[in-house]
C-alpha atoms as a PDB file:
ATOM      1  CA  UNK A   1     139.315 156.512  30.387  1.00  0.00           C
ATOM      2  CA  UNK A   2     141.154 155.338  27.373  1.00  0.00           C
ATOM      3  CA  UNK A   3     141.918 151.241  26.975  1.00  0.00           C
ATOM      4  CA  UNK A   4     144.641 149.916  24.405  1.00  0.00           C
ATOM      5  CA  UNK A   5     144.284 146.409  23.625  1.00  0.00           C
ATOM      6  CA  UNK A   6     147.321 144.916  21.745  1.00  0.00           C
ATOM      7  CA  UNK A   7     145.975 141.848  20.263  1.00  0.00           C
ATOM      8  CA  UNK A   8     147.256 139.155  17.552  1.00  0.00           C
ATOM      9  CA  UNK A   9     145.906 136.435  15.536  1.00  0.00           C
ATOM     10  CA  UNK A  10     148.704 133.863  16.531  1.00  0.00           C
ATOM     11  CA  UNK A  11     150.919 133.402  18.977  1.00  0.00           C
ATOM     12  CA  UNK A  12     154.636 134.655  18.900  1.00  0.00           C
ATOM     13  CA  UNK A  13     154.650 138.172  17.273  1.00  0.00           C
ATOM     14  CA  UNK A  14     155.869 139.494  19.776  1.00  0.00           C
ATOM     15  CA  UNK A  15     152.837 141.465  21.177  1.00  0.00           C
ATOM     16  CA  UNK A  16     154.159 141.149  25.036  1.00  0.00           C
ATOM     17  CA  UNK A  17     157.367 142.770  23.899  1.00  0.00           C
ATOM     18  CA  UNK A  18     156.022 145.586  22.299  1.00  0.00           C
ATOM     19  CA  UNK A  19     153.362 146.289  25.188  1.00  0.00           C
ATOM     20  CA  UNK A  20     156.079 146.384  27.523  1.00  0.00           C
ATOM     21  CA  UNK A  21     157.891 149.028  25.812  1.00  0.00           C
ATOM     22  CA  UNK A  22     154.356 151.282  24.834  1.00  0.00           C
ATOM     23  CA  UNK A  23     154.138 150.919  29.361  1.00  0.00           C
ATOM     24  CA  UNK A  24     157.891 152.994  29.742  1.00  0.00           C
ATOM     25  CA  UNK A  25     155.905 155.632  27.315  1.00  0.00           C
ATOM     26  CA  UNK A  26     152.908 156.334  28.695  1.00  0.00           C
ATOM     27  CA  UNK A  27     152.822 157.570  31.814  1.00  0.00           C
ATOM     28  CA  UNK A  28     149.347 157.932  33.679  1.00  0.00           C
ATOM     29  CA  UNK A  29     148.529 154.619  33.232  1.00  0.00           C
ATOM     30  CA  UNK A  30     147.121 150.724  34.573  1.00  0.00           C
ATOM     31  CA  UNK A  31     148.859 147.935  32.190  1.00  0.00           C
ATOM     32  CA  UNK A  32     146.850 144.614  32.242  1.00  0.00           C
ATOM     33  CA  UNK A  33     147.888 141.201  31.322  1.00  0.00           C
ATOM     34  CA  UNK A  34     145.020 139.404  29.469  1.00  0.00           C
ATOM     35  CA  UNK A  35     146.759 136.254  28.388  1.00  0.00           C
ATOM     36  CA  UNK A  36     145.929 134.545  31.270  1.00  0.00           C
ATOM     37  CA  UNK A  37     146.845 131.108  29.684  1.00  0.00           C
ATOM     38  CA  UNK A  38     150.259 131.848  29.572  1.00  0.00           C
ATOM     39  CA  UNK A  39     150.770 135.089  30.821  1.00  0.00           C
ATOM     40  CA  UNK A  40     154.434 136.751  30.814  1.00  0.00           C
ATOM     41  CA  UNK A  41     153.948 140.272  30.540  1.00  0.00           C
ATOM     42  CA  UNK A  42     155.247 140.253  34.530  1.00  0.00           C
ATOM     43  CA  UNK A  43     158.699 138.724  33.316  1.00  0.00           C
ATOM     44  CA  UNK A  44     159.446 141.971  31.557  1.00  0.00           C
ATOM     45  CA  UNK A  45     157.965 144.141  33.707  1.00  0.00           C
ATOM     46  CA  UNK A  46     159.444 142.933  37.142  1.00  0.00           C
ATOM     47  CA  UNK A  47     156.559 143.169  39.153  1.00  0.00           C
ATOM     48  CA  UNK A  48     156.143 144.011  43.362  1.00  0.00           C
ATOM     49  CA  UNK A  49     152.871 141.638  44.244  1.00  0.00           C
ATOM     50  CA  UNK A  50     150.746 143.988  46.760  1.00  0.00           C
ATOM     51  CA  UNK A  51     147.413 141.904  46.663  1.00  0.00           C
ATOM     52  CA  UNK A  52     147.569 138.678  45.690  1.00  0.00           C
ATOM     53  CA  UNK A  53     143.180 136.523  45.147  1.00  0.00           C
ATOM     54  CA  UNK A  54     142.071 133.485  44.481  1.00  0.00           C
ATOM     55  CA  UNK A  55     139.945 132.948  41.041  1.00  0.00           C
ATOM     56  CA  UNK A  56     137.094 130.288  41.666  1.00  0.00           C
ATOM     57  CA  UNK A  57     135.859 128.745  38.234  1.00  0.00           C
ATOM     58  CA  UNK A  58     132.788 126.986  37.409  1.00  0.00           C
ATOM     59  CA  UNK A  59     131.981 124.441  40.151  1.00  0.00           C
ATOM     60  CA  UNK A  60     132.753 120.866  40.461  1.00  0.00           C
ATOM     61  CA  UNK A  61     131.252 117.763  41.974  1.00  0.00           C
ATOM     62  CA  UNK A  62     131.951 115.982  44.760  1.00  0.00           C
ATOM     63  CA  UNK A  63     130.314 113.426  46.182  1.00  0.00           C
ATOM     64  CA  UNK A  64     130.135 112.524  50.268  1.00  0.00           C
ATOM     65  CA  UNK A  65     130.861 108.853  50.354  1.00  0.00           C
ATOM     66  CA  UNK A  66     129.050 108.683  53.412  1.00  0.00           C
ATOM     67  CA  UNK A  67     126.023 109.219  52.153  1.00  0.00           C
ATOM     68  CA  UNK A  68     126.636 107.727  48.992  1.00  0.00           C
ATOM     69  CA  UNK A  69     124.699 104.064  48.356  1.00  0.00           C
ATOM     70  CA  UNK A  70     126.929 103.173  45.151  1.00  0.00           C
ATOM     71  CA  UNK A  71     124.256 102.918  42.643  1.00  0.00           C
ATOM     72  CA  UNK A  72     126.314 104.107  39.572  1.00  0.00           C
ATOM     73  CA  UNK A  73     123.214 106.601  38.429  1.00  0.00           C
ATOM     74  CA  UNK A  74     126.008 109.571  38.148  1.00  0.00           C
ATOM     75  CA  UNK A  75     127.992 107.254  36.436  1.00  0.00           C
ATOM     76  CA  UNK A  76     125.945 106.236  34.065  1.00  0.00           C
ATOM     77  CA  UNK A  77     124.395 109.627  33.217  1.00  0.00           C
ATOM     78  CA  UNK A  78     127.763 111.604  33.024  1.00  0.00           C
ATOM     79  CA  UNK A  79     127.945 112.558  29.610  1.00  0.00           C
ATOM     80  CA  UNK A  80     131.719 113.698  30.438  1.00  0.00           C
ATOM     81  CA  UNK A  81     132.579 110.315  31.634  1.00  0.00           C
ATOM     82  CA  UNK A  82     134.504 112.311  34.595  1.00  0.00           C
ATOM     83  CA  UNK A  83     132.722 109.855  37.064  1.00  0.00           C
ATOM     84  CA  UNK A  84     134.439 106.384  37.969  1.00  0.00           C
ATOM     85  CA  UNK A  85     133.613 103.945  40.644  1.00  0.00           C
ATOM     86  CA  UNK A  86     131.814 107.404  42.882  1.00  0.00           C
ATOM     87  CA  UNK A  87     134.819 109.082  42.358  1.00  0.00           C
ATOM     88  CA  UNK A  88     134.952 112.242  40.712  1.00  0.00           C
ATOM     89  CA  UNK A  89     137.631 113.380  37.904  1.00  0.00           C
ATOM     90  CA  UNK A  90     137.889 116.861  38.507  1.00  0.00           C
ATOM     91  CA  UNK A  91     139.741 117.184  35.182  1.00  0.00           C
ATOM     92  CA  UNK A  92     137.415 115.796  33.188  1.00  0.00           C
ATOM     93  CA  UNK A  93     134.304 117.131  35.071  1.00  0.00           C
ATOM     94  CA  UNK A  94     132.467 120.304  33.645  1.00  0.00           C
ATOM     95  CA  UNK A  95     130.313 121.485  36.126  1.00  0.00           C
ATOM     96  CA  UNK A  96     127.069 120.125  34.829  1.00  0.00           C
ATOM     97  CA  UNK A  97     125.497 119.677  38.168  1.00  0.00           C
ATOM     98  CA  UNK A  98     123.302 117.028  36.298  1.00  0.00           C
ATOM     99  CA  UNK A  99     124.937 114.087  38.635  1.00  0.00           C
ATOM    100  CA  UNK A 100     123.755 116.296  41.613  1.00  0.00           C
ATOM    101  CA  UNK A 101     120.387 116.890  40.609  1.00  0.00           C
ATOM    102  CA  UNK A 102     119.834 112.762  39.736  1.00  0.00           C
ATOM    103  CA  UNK A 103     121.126 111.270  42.476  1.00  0.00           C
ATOM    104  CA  UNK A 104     118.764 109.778  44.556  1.00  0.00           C
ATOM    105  CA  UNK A 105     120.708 110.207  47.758  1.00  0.00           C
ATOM    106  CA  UNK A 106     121.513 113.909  47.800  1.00  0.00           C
ATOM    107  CA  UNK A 107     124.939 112.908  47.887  1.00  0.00           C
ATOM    108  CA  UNK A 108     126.653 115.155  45.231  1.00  0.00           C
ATOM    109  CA  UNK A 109     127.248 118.586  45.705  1.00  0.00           C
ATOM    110  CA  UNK A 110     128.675 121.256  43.407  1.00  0.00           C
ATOM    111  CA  UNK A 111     131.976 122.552  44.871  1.00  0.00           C
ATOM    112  CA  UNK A 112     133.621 126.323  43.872  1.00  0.00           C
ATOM    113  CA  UNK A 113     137.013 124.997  43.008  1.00  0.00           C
ATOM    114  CA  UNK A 114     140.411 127.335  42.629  1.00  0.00           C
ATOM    115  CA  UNK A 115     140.984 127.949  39.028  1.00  0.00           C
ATOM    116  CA  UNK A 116     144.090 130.247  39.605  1.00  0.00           C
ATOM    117  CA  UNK A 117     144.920 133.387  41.000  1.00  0.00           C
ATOM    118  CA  UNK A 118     145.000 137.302  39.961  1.00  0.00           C
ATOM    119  CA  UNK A 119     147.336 139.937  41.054  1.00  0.00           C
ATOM    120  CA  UNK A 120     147.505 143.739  41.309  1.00  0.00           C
ATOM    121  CA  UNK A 121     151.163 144.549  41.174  1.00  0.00           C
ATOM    122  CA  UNK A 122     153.828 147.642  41.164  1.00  0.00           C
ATOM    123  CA  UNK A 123     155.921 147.639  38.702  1.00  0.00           C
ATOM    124  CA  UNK A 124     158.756 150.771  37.422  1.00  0.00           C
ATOM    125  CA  UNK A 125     155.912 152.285  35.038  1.00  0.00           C
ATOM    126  CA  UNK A 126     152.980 151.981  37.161  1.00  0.00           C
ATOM    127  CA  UNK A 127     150.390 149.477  38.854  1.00  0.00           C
ATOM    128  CA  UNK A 128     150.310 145.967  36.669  1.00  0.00           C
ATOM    129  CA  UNK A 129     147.006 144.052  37.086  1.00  0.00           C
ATOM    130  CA  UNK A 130     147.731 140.215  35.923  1.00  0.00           C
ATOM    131  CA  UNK A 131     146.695 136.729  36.710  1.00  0.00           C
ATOM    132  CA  UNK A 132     148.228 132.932  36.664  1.00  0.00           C
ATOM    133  CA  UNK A 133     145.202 129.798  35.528  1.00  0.00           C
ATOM    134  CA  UNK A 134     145.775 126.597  36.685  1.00  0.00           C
ATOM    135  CA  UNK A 135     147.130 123.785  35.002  1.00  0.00           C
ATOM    136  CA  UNK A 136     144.206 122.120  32.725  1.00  0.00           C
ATOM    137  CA  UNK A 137     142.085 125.144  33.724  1.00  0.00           C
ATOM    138  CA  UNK A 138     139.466 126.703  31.916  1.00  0.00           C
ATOM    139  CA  UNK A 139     136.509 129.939  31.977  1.00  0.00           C
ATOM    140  CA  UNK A 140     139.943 132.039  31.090  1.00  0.00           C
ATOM    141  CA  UNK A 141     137.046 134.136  29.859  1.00  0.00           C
ATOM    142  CA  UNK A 142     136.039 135.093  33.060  1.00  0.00           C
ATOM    143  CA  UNK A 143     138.908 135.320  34.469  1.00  0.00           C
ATOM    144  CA  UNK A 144     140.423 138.084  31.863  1.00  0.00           C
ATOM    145  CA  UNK A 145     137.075 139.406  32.483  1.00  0.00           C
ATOM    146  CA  UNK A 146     138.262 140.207  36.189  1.00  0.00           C
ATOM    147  CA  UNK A 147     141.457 141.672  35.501  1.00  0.00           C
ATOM    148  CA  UNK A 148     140.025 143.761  32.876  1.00  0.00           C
ATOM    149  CA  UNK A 149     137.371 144.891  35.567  1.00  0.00           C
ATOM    150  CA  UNK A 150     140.469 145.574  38.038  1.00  0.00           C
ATOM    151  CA  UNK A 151     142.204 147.354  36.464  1.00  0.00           C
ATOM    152  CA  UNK A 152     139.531 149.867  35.846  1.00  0.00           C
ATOM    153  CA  UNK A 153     139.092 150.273  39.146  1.00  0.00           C
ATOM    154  CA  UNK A 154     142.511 150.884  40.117  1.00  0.00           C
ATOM    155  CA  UNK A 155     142.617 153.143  37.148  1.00  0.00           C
ATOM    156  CA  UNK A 156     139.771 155.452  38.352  1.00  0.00           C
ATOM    157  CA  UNK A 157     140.837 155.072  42.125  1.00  0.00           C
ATOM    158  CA  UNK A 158     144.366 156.453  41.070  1.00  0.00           C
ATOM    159  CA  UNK A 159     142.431 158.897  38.891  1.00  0.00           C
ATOM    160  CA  UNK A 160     144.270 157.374  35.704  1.00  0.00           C
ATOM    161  CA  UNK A 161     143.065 157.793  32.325  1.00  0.00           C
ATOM    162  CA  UNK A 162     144.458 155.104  30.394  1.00  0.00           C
ATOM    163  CA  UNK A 163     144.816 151.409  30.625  1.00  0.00           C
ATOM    164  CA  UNK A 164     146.901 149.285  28.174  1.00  0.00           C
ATOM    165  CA  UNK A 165     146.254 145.726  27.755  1.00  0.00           C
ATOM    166  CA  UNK A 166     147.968 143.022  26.828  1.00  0.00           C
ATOM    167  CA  UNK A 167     145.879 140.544  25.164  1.00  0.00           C
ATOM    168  CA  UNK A 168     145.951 137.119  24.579  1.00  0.00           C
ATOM    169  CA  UNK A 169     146.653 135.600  21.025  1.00  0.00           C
ATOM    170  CA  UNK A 170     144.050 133.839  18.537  1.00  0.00           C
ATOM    171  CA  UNK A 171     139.874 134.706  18.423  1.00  0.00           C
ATOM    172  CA  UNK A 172     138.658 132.767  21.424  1.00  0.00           C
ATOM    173  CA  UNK A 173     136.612 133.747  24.179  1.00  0.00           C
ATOM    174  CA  UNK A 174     139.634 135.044  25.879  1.00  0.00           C
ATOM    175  CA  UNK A 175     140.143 137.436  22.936  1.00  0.00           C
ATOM    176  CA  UNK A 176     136.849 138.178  22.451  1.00  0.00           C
ATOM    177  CA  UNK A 177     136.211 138.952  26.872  1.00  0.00           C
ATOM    178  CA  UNK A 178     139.388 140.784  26.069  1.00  0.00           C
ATOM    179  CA  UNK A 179     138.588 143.644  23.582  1.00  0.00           C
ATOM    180  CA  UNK A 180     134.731 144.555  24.904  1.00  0.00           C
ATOM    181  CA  UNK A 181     134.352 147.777  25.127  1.00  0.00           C
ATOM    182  CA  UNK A 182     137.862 148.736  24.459  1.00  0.00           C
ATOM    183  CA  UNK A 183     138.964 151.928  22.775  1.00  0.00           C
ATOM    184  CA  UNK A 184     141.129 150.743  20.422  1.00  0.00           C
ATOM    185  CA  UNK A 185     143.059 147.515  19.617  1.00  0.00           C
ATOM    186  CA  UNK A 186     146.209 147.140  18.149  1.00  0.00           C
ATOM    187  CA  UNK A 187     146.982 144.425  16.134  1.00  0.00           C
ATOM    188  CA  UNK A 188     150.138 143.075  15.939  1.00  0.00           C
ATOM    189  CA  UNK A 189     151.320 140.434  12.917  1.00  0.00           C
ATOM    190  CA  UNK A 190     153.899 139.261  11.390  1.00  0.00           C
ATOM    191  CA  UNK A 191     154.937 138.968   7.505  1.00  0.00           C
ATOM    192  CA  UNK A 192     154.282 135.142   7.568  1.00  0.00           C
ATOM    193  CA  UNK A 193     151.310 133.467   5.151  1.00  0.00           C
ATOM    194  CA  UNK A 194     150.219 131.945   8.802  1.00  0.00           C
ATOM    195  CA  UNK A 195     150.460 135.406  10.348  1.00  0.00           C
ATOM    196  CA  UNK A 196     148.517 137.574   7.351  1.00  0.00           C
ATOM    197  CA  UNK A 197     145.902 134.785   7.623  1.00  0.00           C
ATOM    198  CA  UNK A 198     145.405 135.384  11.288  1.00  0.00           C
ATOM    199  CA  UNK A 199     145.380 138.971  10.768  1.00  0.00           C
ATOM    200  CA  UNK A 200     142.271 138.654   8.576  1.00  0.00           C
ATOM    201  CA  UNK A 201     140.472 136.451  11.276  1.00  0.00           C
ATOM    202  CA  UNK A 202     141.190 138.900  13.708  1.00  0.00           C
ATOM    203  CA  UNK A 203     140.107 142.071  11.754  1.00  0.00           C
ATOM    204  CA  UNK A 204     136.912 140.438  11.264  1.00  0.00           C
ATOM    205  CA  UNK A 205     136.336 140.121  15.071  1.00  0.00           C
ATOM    206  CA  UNK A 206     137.120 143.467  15.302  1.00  0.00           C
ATOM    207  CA  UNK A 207     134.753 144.344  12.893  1.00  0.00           C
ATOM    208  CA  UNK A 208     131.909 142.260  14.298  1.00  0.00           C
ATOM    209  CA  UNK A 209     132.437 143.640  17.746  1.00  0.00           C
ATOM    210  CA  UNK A 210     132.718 147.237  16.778  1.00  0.00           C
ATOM    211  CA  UNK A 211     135.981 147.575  18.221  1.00  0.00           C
ATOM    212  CA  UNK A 212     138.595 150.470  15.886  1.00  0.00           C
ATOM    213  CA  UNK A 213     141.135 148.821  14.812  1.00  0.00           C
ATOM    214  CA  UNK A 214     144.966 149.288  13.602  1.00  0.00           C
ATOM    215  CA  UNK A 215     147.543 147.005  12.741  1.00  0.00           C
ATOM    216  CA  UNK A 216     151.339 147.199  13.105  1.00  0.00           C
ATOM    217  CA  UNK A 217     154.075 144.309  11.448  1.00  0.00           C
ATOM    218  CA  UNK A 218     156.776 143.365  13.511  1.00  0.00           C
ATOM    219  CA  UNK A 219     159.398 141.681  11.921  1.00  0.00           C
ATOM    220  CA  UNK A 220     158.886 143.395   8.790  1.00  0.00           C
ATOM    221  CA  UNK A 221     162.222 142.965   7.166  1.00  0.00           C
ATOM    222  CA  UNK A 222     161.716 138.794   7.272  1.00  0.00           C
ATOM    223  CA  UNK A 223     159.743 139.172   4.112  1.00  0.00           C
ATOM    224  CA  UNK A 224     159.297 142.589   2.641  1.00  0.00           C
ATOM    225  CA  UNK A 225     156.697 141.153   0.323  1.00  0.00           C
ATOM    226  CA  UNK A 226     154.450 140.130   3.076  1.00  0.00           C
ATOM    227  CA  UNK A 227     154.376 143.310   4.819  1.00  0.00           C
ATOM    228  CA  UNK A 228     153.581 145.222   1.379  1.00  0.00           C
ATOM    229  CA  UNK A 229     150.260 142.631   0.928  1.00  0.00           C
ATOM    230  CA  UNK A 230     149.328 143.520   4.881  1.00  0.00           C
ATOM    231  CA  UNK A 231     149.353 146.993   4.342  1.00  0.00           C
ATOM    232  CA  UNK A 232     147.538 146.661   1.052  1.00  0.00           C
ATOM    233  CA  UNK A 233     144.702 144.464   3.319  1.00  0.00           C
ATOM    234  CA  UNK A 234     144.377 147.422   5.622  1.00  0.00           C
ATOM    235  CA  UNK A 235     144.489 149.696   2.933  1.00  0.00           C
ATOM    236  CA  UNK A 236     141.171 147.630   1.100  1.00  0.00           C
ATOM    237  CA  UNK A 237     139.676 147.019   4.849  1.00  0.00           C
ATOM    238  CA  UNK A 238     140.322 150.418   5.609  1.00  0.00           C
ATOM    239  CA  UNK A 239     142.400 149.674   8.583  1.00  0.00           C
ATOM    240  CA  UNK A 240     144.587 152.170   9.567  1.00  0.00           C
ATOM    241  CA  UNK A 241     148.344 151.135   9.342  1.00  0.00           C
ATOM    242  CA  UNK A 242     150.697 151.905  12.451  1.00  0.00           C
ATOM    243  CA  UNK A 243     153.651 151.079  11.081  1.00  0.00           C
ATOM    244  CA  UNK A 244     156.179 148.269  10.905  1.00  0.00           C
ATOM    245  CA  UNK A 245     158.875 147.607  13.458  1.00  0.00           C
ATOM    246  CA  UNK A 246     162.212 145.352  11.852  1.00  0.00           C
ATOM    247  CA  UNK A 247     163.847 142.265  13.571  1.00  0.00           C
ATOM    248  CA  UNK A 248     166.308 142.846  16.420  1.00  0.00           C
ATOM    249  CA  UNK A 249     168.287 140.246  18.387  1.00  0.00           C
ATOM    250  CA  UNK A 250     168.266 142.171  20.914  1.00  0.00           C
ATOM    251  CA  UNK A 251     164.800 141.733  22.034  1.00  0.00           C
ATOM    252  CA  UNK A 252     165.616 138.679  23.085  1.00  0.00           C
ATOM    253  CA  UNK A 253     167.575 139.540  24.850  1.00  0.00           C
ATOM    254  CA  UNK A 254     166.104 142.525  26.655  1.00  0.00           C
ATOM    255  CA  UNK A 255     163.714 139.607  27.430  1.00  0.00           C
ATOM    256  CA  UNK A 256     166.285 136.670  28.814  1.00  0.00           C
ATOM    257  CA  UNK A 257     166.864 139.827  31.158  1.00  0.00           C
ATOM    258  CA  UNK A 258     163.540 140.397  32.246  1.00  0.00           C
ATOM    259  CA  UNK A 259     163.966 144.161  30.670  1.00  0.00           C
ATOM    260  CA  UNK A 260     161.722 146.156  27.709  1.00  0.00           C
ATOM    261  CA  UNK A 261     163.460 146.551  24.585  1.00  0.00           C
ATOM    262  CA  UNK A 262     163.633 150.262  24.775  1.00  0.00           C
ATOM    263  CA  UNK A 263     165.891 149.441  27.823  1.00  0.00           C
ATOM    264  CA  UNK A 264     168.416 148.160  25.806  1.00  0.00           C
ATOM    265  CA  UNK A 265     170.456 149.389  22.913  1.00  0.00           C
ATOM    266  CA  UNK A 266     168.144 148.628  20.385  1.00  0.00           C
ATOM    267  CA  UNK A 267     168.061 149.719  16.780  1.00  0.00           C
ATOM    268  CA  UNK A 268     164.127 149.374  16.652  1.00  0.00           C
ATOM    269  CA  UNK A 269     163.517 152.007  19.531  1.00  0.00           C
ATOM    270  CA  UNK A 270     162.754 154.865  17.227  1.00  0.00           C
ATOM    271  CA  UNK A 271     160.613 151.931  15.059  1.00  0.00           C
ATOM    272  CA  UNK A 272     158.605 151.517  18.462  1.00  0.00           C
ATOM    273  CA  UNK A 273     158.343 155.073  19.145  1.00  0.00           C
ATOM    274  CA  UNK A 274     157.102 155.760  15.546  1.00  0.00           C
ATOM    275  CA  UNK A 275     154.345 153.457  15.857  1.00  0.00           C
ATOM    276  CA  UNK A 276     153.277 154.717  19.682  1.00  0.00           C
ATOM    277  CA  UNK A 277     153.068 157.655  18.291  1.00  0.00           C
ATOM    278  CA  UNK A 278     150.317 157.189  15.656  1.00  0.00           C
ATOM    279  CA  UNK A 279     148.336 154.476  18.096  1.00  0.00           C
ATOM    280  CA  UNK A 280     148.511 157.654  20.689  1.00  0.00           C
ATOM    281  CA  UNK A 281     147.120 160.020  17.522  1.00  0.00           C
ATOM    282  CA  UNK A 282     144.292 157.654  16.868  1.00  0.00           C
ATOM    283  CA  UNK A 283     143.744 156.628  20.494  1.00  0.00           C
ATOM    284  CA  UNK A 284     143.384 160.340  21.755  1.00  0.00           C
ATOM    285  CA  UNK A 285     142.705 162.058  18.301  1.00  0.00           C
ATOM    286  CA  UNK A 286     142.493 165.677  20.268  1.00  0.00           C
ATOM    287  CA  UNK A 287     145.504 165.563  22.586  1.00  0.00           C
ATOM    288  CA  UNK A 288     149.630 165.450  22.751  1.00  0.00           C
ATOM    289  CA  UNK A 289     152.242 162.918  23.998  1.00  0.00           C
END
């Protein structure tokens, strides 16, 4: 089994966009949302929920005011400060369990609390695995960690042999729970000094994970300049360049319609094709689209 991870060091290059159109050319495949934080691969993809799960987080502290004496002990000792009057925060609490183990009453325990909830879908090309966190919710880590996980198994149940992911933005634990083990990753920038300075970041996470790497530019024509110093960094990194895909209104609007680009009448299709084409070369080195 084969898993694409398109990736980017900042937010709003369009990564989402361009996974949804690689998902109407691949058949034989699982997609995956991993940007669990703000995920919004499902608007383009107009998703059928079939199973629908809770995601529990770390645990949280409660405490049972009937057996509470008020001493203030947990009070005092929470580091977090998530602990006023026996009352517990669970916003600011982080699942220390340090209050539980101090308190002389028994009176705290440590509660599984709903983080969010993850989602195996239908969509027009294929079975979408995704998930929604909570407001001020965090272990997004884990959770991309479980939607990764399902949608290998739905892959190998529907005896699939590729998964494409869509990852979430930056070098944080979501990224990095994101690209383990993956076969490739796709990084997608944009010729902006913020956007070649992410890139760089991002390679070297690559790098120190092991993970192959390419790198397309979206946007290109915004600042031909830029795009001729990120190919010359992948050139010196040894990165292999998948090509460069120009600006187009009309991907936003393909998107205010809840559509792919490559639904539309778009002037970049052939761009996007072009560069799925030498991810697919490098991804499966020994086969044909």
């Amino acid at each position: 089994m084969k898993e694409l991870v398109v990736i980017s060091g900042k937010g709003g290059t369009g990564k989402t966009s361009i996974v949804a159109s690689f998902a109407s050319l691949l058949t034989n495949k699982v997609m995956v949302d991993c940007d669990v934080d703000a995920a919004n691969l499902h608007l383009l993809l107009s998703p059928k929920i079939e199973e629908r799960h809770q995601f529990y987080s770390l645990p949280k502290a409660m405490i049972n005011r009937e057996k509470c004496n008020g001493c203030g002990l947990c009070e005092d000792t929470c580091r977090f400060e998530a602990i006023k009057e026996s009352t517990v925060n669970p916003l600011g609490c982080e699942g220390c369990a340090v209050c539980s183990r101090i308190c002389p009453e028994n009176a705290i325990e440590m509660v599984d609390t709903v983080a969010g909830e993850w989602f195996k879908s239908n969509t027009t090309y294929g079975p979408l695995v995704h998930a929604r966190l909570g407001a001020a919710q965090e272990n997004s880590g884990k959770l991309v960690t479980m939607v990764r996980s399902q949608a290998a198994k739905t892959a190998k149940k529907l005896g699939y042999d590729y998964i494409i992911t869509d990852g979430p933005p930056g070098i944080g634990c979501p990224v990095i729970a994101s690209i383990g083990g993956a076969s490739l990753s796709l990084i997608i920038t944009e010729p902006s000094l913020s956007g070649i300075h992410d890139l760089e970041r991002t390679i070297d996470l690559l790098e120190f994970f092991g993970v192959p790497a390419m790198v397309c530019v979206n946007r290109w024509d915004i600042c031909p300049e830029n795009t001729e110093h990120i190919k010359e960094i992948c050139r010196k990194r040894k990165i292999p360049f998948a090509g460069k895909i120009a600006y187009d209104n009309m991907v936003m609007l393909a998107a205010s319609r809840g559509k792919s680009v490559v639904e539309m009448n778009s002037r970049i299709i052939d761009e996007i094709i072009k560069v799925w084409e030498k991810v697919f070369e490098v991804l499966c080195p020994n086969m044909k689209l």
